[in-house]
Protein backbone atom coordinates (compact mmCIF):
# COMPACT_ATOMS: atom_id res chain seq x y z
CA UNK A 1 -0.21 -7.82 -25.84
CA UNK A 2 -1.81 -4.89 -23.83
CA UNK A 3 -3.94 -7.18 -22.22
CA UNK A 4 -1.32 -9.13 -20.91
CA UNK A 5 0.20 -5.89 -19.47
CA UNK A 6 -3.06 -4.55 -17.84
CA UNK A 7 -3.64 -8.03 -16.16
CA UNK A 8 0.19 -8.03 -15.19
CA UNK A 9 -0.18 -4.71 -13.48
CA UNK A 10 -3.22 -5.57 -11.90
CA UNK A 11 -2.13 -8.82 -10.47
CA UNK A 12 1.54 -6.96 -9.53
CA UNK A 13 -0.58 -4.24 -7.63
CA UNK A 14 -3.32 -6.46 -5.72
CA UNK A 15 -0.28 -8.43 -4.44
CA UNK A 16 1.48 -5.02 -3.17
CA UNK A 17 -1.68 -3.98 -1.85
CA UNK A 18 -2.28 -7.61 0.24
CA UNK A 19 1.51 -7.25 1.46
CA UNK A 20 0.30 -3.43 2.89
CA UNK A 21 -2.49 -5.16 4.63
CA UNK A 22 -0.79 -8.34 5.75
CA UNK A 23 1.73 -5.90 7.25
CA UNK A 24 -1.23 -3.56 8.98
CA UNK A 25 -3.69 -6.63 10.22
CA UNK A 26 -0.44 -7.98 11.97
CA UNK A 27 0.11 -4.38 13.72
CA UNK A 28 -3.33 -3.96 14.38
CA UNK A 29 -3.80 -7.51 15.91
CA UNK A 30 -3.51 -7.95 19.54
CA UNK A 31 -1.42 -10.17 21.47
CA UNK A 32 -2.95 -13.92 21.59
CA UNK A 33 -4.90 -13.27 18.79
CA UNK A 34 -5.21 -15.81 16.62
CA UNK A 35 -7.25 -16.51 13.33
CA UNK A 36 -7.41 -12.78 12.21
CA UNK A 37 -9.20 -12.37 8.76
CA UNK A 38 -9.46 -9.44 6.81
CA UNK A 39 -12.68 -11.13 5.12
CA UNK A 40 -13.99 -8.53 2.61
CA UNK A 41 -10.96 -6.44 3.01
CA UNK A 42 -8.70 -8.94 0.77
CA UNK A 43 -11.79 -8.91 -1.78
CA UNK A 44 -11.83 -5.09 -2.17
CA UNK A 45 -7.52 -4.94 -2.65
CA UNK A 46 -8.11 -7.48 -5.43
CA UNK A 47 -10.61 -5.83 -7.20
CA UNK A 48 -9.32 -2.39 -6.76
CA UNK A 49 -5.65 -3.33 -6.29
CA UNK A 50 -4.62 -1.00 -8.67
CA UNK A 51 -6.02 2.09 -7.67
CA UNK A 52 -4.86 1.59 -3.87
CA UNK A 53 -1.25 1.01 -5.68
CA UNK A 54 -1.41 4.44 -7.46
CA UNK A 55 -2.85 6.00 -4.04
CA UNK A 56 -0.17 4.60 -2.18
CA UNK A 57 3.03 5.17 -4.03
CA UNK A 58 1.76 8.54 -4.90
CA UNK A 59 1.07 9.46 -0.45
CA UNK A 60 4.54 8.33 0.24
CA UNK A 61 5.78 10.10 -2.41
CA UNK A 62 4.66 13.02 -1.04
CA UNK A 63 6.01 12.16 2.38
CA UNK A 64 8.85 11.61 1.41
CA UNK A 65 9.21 15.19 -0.66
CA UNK A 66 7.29 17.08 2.27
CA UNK A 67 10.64 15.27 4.83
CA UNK A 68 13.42 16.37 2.34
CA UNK A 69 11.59 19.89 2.09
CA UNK A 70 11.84 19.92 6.21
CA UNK A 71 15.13 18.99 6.03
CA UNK A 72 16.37 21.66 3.41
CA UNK A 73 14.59 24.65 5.39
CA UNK A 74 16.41 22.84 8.63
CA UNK A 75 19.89 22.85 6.99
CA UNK A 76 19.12 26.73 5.63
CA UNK A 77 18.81 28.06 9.07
């Protein structure tokens, strides 16, 4: 049973983290571009997909707290 739930979070995570890089190789690519390949880049999110997951949630989490935080001082004043 465990196993099935590490292998579900890994496989849940390396697809999050190969959406995130889908989404940044098509705003890094150029106009008339075509054939862009991450290459070793999609290897690495597979086999680490899970750490760059934790990373992730846990930076925009702390955007998102660091905004509201702004805001409140803002709204004080």
């Amino acid at each position: 049973m465990s196993e099935n739930v590490v292998i579900s979070i890994w496989i849940l995570s390396a697809i999050y983290c190969l959406y995130k890089l889908y989404q940044r190789a098509k705003a890094t690519s150029l106009d008339g571009v075509t054939g862009y390949t991450p290459g070793l880049e999609v290897i690495m999110v597979i086999v680490i997909g899970p750490l760059l997951a934790v990373i992730d949630m846990s930076l925009t989490w702390i955007r998102i707290y660091k905004e509201a935080e702004e805001a409140r001082r803002r709204s004080q004043k």
